[in-house]
Protein backbone atom coordinates (compact mmCIF):
# COMPACT_ATOMS: atom_id res chain seq x y z
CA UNK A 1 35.42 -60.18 -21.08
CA UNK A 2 34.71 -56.42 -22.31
CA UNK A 3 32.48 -53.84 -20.93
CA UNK A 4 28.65 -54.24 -22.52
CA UNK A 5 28.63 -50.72 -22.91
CA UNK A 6 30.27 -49.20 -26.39
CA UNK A 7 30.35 -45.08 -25.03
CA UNK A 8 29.35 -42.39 -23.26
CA UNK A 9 26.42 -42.35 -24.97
CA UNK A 10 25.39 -45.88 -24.17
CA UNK A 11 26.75 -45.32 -20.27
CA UNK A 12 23.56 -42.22 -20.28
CA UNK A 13 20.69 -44.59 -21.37
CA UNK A 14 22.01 -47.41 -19.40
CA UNK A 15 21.83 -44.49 -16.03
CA UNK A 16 18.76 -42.98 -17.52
CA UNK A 17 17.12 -46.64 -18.03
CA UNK A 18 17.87 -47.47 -14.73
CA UNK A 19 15.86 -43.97 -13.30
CA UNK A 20 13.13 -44.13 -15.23
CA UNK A 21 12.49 -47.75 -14.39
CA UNK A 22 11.88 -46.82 -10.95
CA UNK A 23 9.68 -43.17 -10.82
CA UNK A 24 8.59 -42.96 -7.77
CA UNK A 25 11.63 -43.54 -5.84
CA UNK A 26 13.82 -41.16 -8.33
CA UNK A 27 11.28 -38.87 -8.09
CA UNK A 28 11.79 -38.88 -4.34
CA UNK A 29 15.42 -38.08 -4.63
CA UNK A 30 14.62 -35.26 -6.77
CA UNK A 31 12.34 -33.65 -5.07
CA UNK A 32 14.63 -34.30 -1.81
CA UNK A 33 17.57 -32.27 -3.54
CA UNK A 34 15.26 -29.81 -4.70
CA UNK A 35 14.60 -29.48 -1.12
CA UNK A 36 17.97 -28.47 0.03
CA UNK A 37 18.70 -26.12 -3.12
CA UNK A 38 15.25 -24.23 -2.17
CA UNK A 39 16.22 -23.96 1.70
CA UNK A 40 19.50 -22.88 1.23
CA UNK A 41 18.84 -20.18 -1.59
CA UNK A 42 15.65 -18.95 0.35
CA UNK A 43 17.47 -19.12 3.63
CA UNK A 44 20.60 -17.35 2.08
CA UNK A 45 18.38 -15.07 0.02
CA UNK A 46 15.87 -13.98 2.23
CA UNK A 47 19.04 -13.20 5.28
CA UNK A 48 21.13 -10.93 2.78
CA UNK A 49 17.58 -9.05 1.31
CA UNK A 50 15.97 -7.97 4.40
CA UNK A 51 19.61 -6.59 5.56
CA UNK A 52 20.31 -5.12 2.25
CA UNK A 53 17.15 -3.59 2.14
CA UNK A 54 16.96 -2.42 5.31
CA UNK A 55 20.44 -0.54 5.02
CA UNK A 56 19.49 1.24 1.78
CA UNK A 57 16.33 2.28 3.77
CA UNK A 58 17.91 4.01 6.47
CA UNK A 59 20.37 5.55 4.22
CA UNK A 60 18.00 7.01 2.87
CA UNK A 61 16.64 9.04 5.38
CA UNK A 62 19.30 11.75 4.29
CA UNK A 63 22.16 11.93 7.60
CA UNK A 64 25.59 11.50 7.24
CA UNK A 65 26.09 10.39 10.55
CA UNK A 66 23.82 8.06 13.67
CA UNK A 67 23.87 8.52 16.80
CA UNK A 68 22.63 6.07 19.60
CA UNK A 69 23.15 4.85 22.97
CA UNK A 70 26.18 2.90 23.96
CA UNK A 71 26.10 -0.75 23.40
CA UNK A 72 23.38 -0.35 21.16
CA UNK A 73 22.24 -2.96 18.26
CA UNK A 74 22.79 -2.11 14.74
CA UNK A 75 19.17 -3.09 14.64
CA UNK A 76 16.92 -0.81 15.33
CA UNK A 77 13.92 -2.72 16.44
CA UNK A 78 15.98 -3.68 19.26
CA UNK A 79 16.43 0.35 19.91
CA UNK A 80 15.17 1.30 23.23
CA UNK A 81 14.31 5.43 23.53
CA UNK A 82 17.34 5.99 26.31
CA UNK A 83 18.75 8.99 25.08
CA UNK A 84 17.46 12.49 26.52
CA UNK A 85 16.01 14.80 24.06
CA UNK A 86 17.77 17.73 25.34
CA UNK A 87 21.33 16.19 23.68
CA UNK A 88 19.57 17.22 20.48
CA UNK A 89 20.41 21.12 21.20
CA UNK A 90 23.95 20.47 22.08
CA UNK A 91 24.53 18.30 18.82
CA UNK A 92 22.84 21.48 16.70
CA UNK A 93 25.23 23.73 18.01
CA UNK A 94 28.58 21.93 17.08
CA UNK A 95 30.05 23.55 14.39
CA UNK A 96 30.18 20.97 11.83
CA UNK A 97 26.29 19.90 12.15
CA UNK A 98 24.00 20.84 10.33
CA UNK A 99 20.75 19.34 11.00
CA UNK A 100 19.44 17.01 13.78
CA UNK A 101 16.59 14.70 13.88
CA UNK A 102 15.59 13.52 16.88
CA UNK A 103 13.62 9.56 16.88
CA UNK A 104 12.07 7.33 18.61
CA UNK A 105 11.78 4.16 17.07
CA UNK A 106 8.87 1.45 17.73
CA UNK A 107 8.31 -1.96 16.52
CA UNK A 108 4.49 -2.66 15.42
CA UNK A 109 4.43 -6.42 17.88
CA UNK A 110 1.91 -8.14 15.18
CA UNK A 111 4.15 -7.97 12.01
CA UNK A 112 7.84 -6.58 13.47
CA UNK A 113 7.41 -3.25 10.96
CA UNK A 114 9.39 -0.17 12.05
CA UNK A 115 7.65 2.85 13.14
CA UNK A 116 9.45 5.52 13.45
CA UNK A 117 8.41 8.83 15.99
CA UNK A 118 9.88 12.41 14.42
CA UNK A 119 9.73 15.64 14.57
CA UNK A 120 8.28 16.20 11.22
CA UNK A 121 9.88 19.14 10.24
CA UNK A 122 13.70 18.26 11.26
CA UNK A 123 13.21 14.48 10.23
CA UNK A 124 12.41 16.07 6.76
CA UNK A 125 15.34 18.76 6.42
CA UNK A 126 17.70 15.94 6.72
CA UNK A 127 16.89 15.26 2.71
CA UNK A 128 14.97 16.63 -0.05
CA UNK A 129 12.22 15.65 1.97
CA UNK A 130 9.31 13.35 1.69
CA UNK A 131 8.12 12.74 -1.56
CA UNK A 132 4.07 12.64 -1.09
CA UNK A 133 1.89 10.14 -3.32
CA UNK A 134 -0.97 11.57 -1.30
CA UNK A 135 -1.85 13.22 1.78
CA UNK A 136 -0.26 15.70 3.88
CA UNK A 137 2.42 15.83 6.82
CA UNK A 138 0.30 14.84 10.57
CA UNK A 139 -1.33 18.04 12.23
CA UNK A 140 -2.47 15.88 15.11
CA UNK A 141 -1.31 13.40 17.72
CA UNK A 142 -3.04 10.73 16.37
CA UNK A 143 -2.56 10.55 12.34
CA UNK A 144 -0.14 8.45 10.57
CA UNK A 145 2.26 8.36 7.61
CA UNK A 146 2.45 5.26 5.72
CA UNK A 147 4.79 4.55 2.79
CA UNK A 148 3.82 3.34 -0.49
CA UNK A 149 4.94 -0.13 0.21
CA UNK A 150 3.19 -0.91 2.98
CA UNK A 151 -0.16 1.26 1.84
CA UNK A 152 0.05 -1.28 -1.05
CA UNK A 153 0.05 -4.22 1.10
CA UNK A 154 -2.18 -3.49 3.70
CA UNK A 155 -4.50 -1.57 1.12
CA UNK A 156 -4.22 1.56 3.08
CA UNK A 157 -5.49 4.58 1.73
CA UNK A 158 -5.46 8.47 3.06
CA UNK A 159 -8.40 8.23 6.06
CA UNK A 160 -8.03 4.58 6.12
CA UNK A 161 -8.26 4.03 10.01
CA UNK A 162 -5.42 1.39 11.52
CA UNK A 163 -4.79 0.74 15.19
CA UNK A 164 -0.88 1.18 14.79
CA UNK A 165 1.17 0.01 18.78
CA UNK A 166 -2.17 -0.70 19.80
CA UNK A 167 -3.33 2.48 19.41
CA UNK A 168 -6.12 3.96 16.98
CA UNK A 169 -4.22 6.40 13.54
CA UNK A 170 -5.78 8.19 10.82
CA UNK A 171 -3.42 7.93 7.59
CA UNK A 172 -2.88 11.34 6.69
CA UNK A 173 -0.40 10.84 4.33
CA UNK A 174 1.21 8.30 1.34
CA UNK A 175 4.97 8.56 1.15
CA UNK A 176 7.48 7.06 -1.42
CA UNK A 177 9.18 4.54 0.34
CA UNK A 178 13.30 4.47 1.46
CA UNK A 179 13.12 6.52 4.72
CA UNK A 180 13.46 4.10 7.45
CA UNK A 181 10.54 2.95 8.60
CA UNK A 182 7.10 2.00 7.13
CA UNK A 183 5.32 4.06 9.34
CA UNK A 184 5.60 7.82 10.79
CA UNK A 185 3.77 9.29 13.82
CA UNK A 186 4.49 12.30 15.98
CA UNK A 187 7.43 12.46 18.05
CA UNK A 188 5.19 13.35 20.83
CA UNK A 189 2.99 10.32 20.34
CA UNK A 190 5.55 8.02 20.26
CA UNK A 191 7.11 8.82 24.12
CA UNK A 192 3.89 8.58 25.32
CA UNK A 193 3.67 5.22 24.15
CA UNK A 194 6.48 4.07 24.75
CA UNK A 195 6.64 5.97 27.93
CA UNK A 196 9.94 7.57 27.43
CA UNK A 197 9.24 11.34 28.30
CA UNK A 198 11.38 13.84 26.64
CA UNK A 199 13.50 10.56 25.54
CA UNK A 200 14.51 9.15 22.16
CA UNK A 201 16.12 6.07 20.45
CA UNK A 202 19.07 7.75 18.37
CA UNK A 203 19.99 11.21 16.46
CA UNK A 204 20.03 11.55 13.02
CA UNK A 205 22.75 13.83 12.28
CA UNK A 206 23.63 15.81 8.64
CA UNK A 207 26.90 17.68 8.78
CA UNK A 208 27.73 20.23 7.04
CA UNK A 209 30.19 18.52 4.52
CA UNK A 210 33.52 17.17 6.39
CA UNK A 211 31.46 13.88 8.23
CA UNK A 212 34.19 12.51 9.83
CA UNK A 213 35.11 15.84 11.36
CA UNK A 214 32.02 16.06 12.60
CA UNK A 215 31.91 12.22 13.85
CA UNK A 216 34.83 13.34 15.86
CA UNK A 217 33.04 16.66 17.43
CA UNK A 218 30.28 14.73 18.00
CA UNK A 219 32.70 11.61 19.74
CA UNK A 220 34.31 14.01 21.67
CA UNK A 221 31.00 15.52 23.35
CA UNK A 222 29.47 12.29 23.75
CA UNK A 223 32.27 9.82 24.25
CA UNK A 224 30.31 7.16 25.74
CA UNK A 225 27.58 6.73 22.67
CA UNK A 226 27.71 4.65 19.55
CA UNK A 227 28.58 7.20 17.07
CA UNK A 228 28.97 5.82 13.32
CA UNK A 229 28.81 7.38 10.30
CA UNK A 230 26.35 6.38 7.58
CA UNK A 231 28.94 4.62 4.86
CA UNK A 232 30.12 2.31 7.84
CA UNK A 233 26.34 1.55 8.94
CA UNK A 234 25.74 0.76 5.57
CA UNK A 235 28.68 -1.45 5.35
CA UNK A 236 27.98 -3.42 8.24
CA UNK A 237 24.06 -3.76 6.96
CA UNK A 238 25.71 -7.16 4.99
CA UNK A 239 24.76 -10.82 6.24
CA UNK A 240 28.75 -11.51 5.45
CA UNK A 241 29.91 -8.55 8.16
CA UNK A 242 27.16 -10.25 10.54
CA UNK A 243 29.00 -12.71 12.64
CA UNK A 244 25.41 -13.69 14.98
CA UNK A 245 23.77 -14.31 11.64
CA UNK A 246 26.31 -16.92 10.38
CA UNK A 247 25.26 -19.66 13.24
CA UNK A 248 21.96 -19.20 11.84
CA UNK A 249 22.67 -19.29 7.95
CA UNK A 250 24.93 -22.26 8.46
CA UNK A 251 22.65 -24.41 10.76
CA UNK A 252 20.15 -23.89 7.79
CA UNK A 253 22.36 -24.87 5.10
CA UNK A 254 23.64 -28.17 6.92
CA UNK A 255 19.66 -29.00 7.46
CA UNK A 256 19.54 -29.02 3.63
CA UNK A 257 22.12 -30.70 3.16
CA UNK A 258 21.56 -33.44 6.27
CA UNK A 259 18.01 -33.80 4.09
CA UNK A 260 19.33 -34.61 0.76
CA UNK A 261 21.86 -37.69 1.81
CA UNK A 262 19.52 -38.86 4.49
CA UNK A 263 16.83 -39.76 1.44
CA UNK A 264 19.72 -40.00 -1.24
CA UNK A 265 21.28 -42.78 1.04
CA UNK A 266 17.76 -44.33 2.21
CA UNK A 267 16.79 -44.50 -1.55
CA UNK A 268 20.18 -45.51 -3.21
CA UNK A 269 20.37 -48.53 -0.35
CA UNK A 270 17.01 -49.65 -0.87
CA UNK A 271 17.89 -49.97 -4.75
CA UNK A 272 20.83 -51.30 -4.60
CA UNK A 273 19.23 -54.21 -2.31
CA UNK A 274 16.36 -54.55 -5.19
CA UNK A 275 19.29 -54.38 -7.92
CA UNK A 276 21.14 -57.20 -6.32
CA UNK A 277 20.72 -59.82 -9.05
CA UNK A 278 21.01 -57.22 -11.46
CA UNK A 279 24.38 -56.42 -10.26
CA UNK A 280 25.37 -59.84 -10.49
CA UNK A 281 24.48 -60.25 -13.87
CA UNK A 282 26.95 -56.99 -14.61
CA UNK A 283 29.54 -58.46 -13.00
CA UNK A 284 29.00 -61.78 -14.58
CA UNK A 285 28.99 -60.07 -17.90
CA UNK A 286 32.32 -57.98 -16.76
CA UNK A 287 31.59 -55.26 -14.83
CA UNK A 288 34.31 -54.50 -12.57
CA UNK A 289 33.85 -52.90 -9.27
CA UNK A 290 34.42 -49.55 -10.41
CA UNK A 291 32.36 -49.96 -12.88
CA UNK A 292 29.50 -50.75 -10.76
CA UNK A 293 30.15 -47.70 -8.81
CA UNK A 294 30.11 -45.50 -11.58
CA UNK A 295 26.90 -46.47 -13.07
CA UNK A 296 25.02 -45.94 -9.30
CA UNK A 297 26.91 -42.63 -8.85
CA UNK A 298 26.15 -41.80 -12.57
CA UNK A 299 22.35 -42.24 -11.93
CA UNK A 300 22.81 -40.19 -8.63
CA UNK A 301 24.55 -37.58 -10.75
CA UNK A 302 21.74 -37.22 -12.97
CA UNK A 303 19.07 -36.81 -10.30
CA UNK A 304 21.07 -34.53 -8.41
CA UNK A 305 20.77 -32.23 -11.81
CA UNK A 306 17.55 -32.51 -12.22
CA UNK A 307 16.87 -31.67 -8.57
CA UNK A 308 19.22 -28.69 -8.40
CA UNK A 309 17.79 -27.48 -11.59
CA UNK A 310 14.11 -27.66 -10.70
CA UNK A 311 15.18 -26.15 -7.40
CA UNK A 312 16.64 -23.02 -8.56
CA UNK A 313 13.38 -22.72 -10.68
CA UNK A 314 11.18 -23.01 -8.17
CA UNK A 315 13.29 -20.57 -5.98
CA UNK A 316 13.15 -17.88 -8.56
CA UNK A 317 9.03 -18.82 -9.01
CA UNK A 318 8.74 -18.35 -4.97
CA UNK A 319 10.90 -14.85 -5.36
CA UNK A 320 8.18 -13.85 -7.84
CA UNK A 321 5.25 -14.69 -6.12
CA UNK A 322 6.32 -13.37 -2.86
CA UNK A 323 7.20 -10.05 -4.48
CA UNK A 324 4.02 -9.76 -5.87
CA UNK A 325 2.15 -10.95 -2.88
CA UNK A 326 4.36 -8.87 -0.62
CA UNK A 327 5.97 -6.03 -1.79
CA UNK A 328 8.02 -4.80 1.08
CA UNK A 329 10.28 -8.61 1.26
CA UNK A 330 13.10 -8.24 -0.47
CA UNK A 331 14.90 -12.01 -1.47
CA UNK A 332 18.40 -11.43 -2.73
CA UNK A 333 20.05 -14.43 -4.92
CA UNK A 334 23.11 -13.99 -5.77
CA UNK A 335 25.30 -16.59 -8.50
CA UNK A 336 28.09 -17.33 -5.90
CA UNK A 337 24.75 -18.85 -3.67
CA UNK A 338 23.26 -20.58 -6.39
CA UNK A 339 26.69 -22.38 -6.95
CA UNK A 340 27.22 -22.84 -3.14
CA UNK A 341 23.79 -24.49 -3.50
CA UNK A 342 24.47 -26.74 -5.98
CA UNK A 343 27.95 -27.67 -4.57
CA UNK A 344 26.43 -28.76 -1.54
CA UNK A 345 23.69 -30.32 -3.12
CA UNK A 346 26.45 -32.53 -5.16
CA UNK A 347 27.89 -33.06 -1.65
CA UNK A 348 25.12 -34.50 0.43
CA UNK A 349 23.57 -36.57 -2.72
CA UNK A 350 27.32 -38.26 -3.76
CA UNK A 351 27.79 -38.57 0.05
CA UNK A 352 24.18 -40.44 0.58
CA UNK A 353 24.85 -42.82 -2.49
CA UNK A 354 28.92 -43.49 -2.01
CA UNK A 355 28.00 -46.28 1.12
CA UNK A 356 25.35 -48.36 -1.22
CA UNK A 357 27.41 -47.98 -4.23
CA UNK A 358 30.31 -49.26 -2.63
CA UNK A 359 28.28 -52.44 -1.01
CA UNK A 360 26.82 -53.06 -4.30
CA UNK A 361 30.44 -53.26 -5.62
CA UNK A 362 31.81 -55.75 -3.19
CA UNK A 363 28.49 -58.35 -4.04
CA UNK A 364 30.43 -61.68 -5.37
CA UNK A 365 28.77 -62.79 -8.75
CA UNK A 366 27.62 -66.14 -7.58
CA UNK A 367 26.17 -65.02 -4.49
CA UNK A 368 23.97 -61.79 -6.42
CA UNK A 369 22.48 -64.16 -8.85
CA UNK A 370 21.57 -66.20 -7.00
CA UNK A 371 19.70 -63.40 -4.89
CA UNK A 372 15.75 -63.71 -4.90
């Protein structure tokens, strides 16, 4: 006997039939995909943003080269103030520096934000300087410089009183954003709170042209400290040069992708069970195994579509709204994720349905139709 189908054409109504017929349970599948595409984009997205962002931040602060205790974490909220302040005077007089900026660096325990504790006037030589949207450097222990981002989300204005380290601020001053931290407080103020004394986290450094020949003058006095430059900081500020962030990104992604065939394979088996007769009747009309498996891995192709397209939409709507609602988080999505996302989406869903399609292909005729 021939095939009951005459095309391509026909083959898409018979799979789209054959979803429709059943809503609920497609709809299921969908949104299980959907699922994955979201997690692993968001996961992915959100990972490589907050690093990217982060970098460009501290490059901006204007120094060619950081300096830090040894062993210490390329992040700096891990920073602990170590160093003695007094290693600031023999960095100035090397001969290839040029400025020095002594920090301490804090992390705010209620959100994680970066506050940084300068010297105002050597912190802001490193650049062109802070560029003020209002306000005016801090004159006393206890005022604060915010940047715009997080004045905008926290609705901070100059005056506006914030307990900052659990400790009352004034904001004295609005500052366009990109120079490490969020926040800016006296130098002084921060090793009291930290209770560091006449300690700091790391050096900013700003040489006087040749960096490299200074990293070396500055290696060669302080052999024992992390010394990098600021192109190989920034370099290494990538979720792909991050080996202890790959455990995490991965774990994530196989979630999603244990997700989608766990429901694909739930929902395609429960189907298949309810398409028994129906399957019968194929193969009674000529419908040869493969056959049979094409048309359930057909229908699980087109679900898998429609969930990896409405997931990338609502991944982009999420980016939007989260950018609006919160300025200062930074989701990067790049093409070569969306198409990882998708690939693995096509993986877990074809993997889920492969088993049911395959037992609906080995029902004998007589026995399906004769399935109640």
């Amino acid at each position: 006997m021939t095939e009951t189908y005459d095309g391509p054409f026909s083959l898409l109504q018979m799979f789209w039939g054959s979803i429709i017929a059943r809503p609920l349970r497609s709809a299921l599948s969908v949104v299980a995909i959907a699922i994955q595409v979201i997690l692993v984009l968001m996961i992915a997205g959100l990972t490589s943003g907050v690093i990217s962002e982060w970098g460009k931040r501290v490059e901006g602060v204007g120094a060619d080269i950081l300096v830090q205790p040894p062993n210490s974490s390329i992040f700096f909220a891990f920073s602990s103030a170590v160093m003695q302040e007094s290693l600031g005077g023999q960095l100035e007089a090397l001969s290839g520096v040029d400025e020095v900026a002594p920090t301490v660096i804090l992390t705010e325990p209620k959100n994680l934000v970066i506050v940084y504790g300068i010297d105002f006037k050597k912190f802001n030589a490193l650049s062109k300087g802070f560029l003020f949207r209002a306000g005016r450097p801090f004159e006393a222990p206890d005022e604060v410089i915010a940047d715009d981002i997080i004045a905008q989300t926290q609705h901070l204005k100059v005056g506006s009183q914030i307990t900052l380290l659990n400790h009352p601020f004034t904001v004295c001053g609005i500052v366009a954003h990109g120079k490490g931290a969020r926040y800016f407080i006296p130098i002084q103020t921060a090793q009291d709170i930290a209770g560091a004394e006449k300690r700091v986290s790391m050096f900013y450094v700003r040489s006087k042209g040749n960096t490299e020949a200074t990293r070396a003058q500055i290696l060669a006095l302080m052999p024992d400290n992390s010394v990098r430059s600021m192109s190989e900081y920034v370099t290494l500020m990538n979720s792909s040069n991050l080996p202890q962030l790959r455990p995490f990104t991965r774990t994530m992604v196989s979630l999603g992708i244990v997700v989608s065939f766990l429901v694909v394979l739930l929902n395609m088996h429960t189907m298949v069970m309810e398409r028994t007769r129906e399957v019968g009747i194929l193969k009674a009309l000529g419908f040869s195994r493969f056959d049979v498996v094409r048309m359930l891995l057909g229908e699980t192709f087109i679900l898998t579509l429609m969930g990896t397209g409405s997931g990338i939409a609502l991944t982009f709507l999420t980016q939007t709204i989260l950018k609006q609602t919160n300025p200062g988080l930074t989701i990067l999505i790049s093409v070569g994720w969306i198409f990882a996302s998708v690939l693995l989406a096509f993986v877990g869903a074809s993997a889920g349905a492969l088993y049911p399609a395959l037992r609906a292909a080995s029902y004998d005729p007589v026995v399906a139709l004769a399935y109640e």
